[in-house]
Each structure stands twice: as C-alpha cells, then as structure tokens.
Protein backbone atom coordinates (compact mmCIF):
# COMPACT_ATOMS: atom_id res chain seq x y z
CA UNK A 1 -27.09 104.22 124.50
CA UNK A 2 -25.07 105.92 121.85
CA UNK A 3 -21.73 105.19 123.56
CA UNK A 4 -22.81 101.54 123.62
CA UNK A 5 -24.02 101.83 119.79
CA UNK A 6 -20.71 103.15 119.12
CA UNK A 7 -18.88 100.57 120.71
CA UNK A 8 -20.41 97.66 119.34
CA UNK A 9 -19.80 99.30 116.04
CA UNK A 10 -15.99 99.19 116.69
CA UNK A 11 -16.31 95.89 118.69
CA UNK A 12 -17.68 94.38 114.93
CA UNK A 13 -15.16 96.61 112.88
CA UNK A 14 -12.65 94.67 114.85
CA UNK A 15 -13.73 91.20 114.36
CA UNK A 16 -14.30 91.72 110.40
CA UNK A 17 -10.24 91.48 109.98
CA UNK A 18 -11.05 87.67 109.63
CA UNK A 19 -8.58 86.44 112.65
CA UNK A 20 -9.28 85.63 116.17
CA UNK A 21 -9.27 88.13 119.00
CA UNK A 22 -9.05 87.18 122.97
CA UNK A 23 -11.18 88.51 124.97
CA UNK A 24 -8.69 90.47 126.25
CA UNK A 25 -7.32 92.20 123.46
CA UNK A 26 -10.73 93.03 122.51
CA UNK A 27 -11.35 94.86 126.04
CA UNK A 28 -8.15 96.70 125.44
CA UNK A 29 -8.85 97.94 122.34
CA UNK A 30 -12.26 98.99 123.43
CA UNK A 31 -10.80 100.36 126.68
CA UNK A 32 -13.74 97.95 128.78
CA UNK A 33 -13.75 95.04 130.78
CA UNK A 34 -13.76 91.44 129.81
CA UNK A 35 -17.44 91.59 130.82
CA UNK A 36 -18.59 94.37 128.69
CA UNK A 37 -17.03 92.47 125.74
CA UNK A 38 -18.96 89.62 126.68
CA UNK A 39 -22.20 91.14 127.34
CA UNK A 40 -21.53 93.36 123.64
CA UNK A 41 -20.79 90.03 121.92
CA UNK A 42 -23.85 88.43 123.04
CA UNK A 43 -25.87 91.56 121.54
CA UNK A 44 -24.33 91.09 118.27
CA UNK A 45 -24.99 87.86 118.49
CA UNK A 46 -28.94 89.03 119.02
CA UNK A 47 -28.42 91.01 115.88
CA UNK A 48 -27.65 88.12 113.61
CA UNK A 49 -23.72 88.39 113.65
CA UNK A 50 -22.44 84.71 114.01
CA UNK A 51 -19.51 85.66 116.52
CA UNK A 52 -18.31 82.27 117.52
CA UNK A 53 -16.22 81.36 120.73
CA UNK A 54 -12.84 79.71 120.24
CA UNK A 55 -11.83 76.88 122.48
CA UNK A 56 -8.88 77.06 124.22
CA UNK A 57 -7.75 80.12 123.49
CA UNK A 58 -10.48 82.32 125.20
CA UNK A 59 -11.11 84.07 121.96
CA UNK A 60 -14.08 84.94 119.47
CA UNK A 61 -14.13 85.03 115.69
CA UNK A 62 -16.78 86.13 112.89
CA UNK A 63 -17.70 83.48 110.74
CA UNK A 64 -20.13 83.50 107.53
CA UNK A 65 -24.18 83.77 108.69
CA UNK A 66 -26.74 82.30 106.96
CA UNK A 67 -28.84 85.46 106.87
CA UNK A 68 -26.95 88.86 105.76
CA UNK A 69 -27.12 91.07 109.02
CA UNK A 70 -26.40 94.80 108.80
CA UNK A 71 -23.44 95.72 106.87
CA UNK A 72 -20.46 97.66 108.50
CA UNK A 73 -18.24 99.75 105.79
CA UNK A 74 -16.83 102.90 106.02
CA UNK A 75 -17.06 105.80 103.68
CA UNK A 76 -14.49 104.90 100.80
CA UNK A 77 -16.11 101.23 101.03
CA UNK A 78 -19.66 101.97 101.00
CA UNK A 79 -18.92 104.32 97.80
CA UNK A 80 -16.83 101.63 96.51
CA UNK A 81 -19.86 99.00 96.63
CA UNK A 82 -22.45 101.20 95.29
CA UNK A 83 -19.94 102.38 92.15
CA UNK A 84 -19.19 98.48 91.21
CA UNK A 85 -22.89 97.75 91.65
CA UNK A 86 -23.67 100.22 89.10
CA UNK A 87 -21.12 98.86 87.23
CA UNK A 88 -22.06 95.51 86.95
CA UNK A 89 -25.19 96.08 86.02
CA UNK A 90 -23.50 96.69 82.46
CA UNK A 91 -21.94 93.72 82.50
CA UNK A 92 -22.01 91.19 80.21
CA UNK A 93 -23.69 88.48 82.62
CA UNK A 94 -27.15 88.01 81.36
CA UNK A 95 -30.10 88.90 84.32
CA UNK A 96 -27.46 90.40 86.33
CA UNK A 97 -28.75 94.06 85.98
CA UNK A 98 -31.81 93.99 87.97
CA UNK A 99 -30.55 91.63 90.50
CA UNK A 100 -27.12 95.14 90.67
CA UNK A 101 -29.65 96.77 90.19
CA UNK A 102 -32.02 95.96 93.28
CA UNK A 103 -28.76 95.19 95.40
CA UNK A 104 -27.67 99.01 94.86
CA UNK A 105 -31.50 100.43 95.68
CA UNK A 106 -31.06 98.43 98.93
CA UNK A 107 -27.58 99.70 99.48
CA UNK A 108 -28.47 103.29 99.64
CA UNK A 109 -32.02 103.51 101.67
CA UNK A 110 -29.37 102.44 104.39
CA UNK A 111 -26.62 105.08 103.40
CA UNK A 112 -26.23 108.31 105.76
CA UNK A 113 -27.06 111.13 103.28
CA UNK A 114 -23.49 112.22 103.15
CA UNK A 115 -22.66 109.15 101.69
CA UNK A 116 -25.74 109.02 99.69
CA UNK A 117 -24.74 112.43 98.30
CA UNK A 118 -20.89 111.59 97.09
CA UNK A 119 -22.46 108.06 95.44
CA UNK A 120 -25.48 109.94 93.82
CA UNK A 121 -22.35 112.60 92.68
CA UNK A 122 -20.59 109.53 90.85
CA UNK A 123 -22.72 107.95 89.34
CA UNK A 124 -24.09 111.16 88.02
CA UNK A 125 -20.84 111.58 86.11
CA UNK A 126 -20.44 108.20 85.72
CA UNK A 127 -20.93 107.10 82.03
CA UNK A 128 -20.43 103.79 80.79
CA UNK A 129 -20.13 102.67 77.60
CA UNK A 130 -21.11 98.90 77.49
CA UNK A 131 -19.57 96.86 73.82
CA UNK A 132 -21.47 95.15 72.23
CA UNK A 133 -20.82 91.21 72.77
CA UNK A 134 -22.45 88.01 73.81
CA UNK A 135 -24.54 87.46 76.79
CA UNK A 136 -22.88 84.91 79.38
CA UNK A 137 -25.92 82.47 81.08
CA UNK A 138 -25.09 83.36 84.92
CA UNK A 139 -25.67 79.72 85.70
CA UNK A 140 -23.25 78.09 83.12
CA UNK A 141 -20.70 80.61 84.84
CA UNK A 142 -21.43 79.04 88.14
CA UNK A 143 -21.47 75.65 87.09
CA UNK A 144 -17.91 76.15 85.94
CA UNK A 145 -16.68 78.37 88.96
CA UNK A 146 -17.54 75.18 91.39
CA UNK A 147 -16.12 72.77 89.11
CA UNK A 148 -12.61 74.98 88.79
CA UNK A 149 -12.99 75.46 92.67
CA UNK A 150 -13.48 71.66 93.42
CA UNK A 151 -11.48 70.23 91.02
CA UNK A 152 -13.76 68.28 89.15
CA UNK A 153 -14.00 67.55 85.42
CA UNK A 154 -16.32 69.22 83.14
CA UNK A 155 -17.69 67.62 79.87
CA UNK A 156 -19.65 70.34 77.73
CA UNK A 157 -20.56 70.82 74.07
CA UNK A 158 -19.03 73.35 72.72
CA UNK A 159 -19.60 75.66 69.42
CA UNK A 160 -16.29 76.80 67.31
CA UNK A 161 -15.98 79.95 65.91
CA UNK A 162 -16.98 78.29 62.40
CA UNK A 163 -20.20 76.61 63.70
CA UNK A 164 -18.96 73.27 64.06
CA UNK A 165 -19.99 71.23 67.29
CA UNK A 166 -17.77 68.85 69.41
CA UNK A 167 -18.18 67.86 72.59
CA UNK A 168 -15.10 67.97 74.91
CA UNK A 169 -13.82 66.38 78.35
CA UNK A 170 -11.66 68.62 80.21
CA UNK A 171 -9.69 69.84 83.61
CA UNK A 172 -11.53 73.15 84.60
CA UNK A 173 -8.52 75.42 85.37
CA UNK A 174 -10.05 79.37 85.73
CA UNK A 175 -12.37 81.39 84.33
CA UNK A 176 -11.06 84.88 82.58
CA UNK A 177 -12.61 87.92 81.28
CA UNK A 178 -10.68 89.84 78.98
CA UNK A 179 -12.32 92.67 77.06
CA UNK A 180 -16.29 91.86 76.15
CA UNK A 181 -15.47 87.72 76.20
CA UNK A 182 -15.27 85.61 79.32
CA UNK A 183 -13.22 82.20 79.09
CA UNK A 184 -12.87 78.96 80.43
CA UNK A 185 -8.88 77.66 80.36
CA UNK A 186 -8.74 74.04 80.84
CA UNK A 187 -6.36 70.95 80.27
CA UNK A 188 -8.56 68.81 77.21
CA UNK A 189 -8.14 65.46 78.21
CA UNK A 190 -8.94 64.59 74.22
CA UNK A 191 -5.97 66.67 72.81
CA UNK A 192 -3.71 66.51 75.68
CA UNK A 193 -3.06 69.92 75.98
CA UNK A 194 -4.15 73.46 77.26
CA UNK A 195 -7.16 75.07 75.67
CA UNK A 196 -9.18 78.31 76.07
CA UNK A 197 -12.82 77.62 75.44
CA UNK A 198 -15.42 80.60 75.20
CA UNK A 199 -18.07 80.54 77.70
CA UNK A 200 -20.75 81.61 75.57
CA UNK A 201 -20.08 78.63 73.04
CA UNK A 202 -20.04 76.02 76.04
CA UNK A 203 -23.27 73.84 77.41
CA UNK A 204 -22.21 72.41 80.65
CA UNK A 205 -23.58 68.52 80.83
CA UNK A 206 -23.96 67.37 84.18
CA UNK A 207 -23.14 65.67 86.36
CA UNK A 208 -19.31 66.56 86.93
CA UNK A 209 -16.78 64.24 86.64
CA UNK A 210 -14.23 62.97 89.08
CA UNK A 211 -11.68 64.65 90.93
CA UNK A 212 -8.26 65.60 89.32
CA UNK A 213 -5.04 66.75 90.77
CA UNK A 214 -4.30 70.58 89.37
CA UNK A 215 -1.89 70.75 86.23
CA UNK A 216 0.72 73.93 86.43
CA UNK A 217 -0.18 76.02 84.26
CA UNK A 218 1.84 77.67 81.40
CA UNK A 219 3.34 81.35 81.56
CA UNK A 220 2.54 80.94 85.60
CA UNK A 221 -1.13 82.10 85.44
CA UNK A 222 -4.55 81.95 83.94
CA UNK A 223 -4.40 86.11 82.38
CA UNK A 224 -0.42 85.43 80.88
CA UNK A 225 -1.61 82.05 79.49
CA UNK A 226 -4.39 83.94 77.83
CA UNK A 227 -2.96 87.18 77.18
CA UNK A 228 -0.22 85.00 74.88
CA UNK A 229 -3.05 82.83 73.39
CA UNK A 230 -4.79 85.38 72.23
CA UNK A 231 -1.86 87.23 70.56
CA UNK A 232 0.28 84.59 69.48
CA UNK A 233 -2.28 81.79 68.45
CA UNK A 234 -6.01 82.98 67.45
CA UNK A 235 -5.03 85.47 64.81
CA UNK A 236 -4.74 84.91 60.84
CA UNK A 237 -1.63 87.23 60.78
CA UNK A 238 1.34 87.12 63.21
CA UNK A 239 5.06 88.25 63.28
CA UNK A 240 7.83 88.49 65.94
CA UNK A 241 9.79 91.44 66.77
CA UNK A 242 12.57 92.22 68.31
CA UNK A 243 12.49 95.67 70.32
CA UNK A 244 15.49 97.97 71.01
CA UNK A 245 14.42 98.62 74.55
CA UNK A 246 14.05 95.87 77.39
CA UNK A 247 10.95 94.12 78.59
CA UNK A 248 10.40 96.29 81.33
CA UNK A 249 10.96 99.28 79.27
CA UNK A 250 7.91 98.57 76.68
CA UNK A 251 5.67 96.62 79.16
CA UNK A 252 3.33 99.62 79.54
CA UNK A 253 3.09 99.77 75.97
CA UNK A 254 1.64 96.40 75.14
CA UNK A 255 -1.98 95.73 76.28
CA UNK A 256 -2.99 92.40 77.14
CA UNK A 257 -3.94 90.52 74.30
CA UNK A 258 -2.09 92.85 71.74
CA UNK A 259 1.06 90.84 72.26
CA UNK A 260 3.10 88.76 74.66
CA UNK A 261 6.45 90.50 75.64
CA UNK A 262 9.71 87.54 75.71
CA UNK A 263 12.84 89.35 77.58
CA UNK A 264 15.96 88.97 75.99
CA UNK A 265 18.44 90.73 77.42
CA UNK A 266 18.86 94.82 78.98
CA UNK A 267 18.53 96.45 76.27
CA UNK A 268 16.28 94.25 74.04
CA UNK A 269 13.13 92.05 73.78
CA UNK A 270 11.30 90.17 71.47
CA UNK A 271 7.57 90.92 70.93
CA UNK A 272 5.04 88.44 69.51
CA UNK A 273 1.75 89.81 68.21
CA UNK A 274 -1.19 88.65 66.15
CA UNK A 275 -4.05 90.57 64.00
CA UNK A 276 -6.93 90.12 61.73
CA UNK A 277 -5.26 91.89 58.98
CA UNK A 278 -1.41 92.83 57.65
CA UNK A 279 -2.04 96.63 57.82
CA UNK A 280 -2.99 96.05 61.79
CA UNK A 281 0.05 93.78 62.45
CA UNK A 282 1.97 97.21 61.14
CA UNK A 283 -0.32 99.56 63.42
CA UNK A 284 0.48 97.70 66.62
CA UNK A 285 4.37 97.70 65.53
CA UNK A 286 4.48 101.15 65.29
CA UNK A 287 2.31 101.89 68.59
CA UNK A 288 5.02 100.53 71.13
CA UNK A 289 7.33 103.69 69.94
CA UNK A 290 10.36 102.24 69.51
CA UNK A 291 13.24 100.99 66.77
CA UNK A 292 12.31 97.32 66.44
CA UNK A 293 13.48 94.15 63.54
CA UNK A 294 11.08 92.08 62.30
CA UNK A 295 12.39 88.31 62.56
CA UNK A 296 9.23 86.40 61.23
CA UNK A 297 5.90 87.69 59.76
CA UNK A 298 3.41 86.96 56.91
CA UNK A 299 3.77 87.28 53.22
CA UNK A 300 3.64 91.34 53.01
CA UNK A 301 4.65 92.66 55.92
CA UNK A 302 7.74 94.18 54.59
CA UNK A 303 5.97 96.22 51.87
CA UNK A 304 3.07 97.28 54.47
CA UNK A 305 5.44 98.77 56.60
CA UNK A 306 7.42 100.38 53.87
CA UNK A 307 3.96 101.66 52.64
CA UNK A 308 3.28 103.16 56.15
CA UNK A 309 7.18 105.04 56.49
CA UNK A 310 6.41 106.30 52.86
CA UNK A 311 3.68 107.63 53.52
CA UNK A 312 4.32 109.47 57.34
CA UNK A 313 7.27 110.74 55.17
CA UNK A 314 5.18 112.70 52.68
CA UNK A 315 3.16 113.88 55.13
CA UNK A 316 5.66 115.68 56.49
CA UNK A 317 7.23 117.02 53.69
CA UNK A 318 7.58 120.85 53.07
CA UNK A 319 6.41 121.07 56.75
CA UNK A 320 9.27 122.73 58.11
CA UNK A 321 9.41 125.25 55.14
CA UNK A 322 5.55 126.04 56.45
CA UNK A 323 6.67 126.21 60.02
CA UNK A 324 9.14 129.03 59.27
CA UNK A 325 6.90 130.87 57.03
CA UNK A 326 4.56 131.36 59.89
C-alpha cells in the first residue's frame, strides 16, 4: 500500500506540469505498465483529481476541479504558501485577514511536523510592519480584475485627491500595487488619454460596457507606465537631471516611483524625479551617488542644493585635524 501511495503521489506530481502526458511516458517514468497507470489514474480520479483523457493522442491531462482535492507541494512550496498567507493577511485588502487567516490554519493541520516546524520557525521571526493606508473593498478589486481580463469597459465614480467627484468611462488596462496604494491604469475615453485612477477613490457602476480591442500601452508595461507617472506627473516639485554614469549603472539606485531613468548614451542618463517639497527633490539627487547637472527644476532648487553642499562642508570641517589628534 505505501509503494502504491507513493506512486500515485509521483503519478500527480507529474501531471501538475500543466501539459499532456501519454500513457506511455507516464509508465516510463513510473517504471509500470500502461495498466497500472490506468488503474492509478482512475484512483485519482476517485480522489477528486479531474485527470481528463485526451483524444487521439492516448494521453491524460489535469484540468481545474470544481472542489479543491488534496494539495501536492513539496517542502520549499508548502513553506512558501504558508509565509505569503501570513503575509497577506497584512495586506491592504479589506476582510482578507481572516479569510489568510483561516486558509493558513487549514494549511498546516495537513503539514508533516517537519514542515510544520520550519513554517512555525518563520513566522516566529517574521515581523511585519503593515503602513498605514486605505482599505481596498475586495469586491471592487474583482470587479475590475474581470473587466481588465475580458476587455470590457468600466464606468465608475471616482473621488480626486481634492474631494471633487466625476464620473468617468474608461478601457480597464491593469491593476498595480505600488507601495500602500493599489491602481487602476486605463485609457479615459472622456480625455483621450492614459490615466491612473486609485482604487480606493473608484465605485464600480454596473453593468460593464462593451468589448474593446487593447490599446499598447506607454513605456511597454503597466509598473514603467506607473513608476514614470508617479515621478514625473503627480508631484508639486519636479526637475530633470542628467547623471554622469549610464542607465544601467544607476538603475539600482532609483526605486520605483522615485524617478524614471531616460538613457542617453554610455556614460550618461537623464533622470526625471518629482517630490512634495524642494528640500526632497535635493535629497533624492544626492541619494543616487553620483556627479549629476540639473537641466530643469523649480524656482529654488539651485540655492537648496547649494544650502545642502554648504552645509555637508562644515560638517566636515576641522575633521581631519581631529582624526590625527587621535
């Protein structure tokens, strides 16, 4: 009995790769017969595993089951699960904790203890440290999931960040989170033009619209697009910069949504950023670590950053005389 456990353990670990095996293949892999196989299929198939035969081709594949039959992961997977279970159940998806919550509970009455053990020893020194930020209505996330997956337009009400409400027709592109905010990019159909809409601010109306044929969309995909948006368009303050070190050189410098990297040439790149204040336009300068020339920026800038060299140069000063003393 536990050889035949064992096997029909493998026989499922094989048909999770999402392709279609032969019959044979399978018995080779398994070192069986073809009528083992078939006899070990039909036993999953007992279990609740939807193993369906392909015509033609002598074959079997797993497809999706209505009911969730017992899970097969290994080790790193099972600790993998339970550690992004506990994690979401900080997120900022309103009701989503108890639902992680229960899910994870579930998860490890089924766990062999060793795996219960190396789980129980992450999330023991597991800490996390949820920001504060708005609470995101798991259904309004849905609703505009299907409508970016079918390709159907979305007309909402929406809030702007200075209270005023509008009520908007647009082409559901993706959905993005970025920091503590998730958000909806979509082609407004009033404007004629890309927009980034914040989910918590948007009341799906319903029903969808019609179907649409997908726009490209700019900087090749939905985190760039966003990423530049954020720096380039949503702040008060902005400058450009051009850095003495290429693109690839300072990419691991700038964070998403601290500023969108242009490439100029090998040895250069320009750098456009945005912040709330003058003072934190020069703060993210000076953070990439390199020579850079400011091309554009707001009324100040300048003096800021001749404030800030000023003053790292007298803090400095008389230090090396100290240094030697000692």
């Amino acid at each position: 009995m536990a050889n035949t456990s064992a096997r029909l353990l493998r026989l499922l670990s094989l048909l999770q790769t999402g392709r279609d095996h032969s019959g044979d293949e399978l018995a080779d892999r398994l070192g069986v017969t073809g009528r083992t196989v078939r006899r070990d299929i039909e036993r999953l198939r007992g279990l609740g595993y939807p193993v369906h035969s392909v015509r033609g081709a002598a074959g079997y594949r797993l497809a999706a089951g209505a009911a969730l039959p017992p899970l097969l992961l290994d080790d790193d997977e099972a600790v993998a699960v339970a550690v992004g279970l506990r994690t979401t159940a900080g997120s900022s998806v309103a009701g989503i904790e108890e639902t992680a919550l229960r899910a994870l509970a579930k998860l490890e009455q089924v766990l062999p203890s060793r795996l219960r053990h190396r789980v129980n020893v992450v999330q023991t020194a597991m800490v996390h440290v949820g920001a504060a930020g708005p609470r995101i209505d798991p259904g309004t996330l849905l609703t505009l999931a299907e409508a970016c997956r079918r390709g159907e337009r979305l007309r909402f009400d929406y809030t702007s960040a200075d209270g005023r409400e509008t009520r908007r027709d647009a082409e559901p592109h993706s959905i993005v989170n970025f920091g503590r905010h998730w958000y909806l990019i979509a082609w407004d159909l009033d404007r004629a033009d890309w927009r980034t809409f914040r989910v918590d601010r948007l009341r799906p109306r319903t029903p969808t619209g019609p179907r649409f044929t997908r726009r490209p969309i700019p900087h090749g995909d939905p985190a760039a697009y966003l990423a530049h948006q954020l720096s380039a368009h949503t702040w008060p303050y902005q400058a450009t910069v051009t850095l003495h070190e290429s693109a690839e050189a300072v990419a691991d410098r700038v964070w998403p949504g601290m500023g969108v990297v242009e490439p100029v040439d090998a040895h250069s790149c320009l750098l456009h950023v945005g912040a709330d204040t003058v003072p934190d336009l020069v703060w993210m300068l000076t953070s990439v670590q390199t020579d850079f020339t400011v091309q554009n920026g707001p009324p100040g800038l300048t003096e800021a950053l001749r404030v800030q060299a000023d003053r790292c140069r007298n803090a400095v000063r008389g230090s090396d005389l100290r240094e030697n003393a000692g």
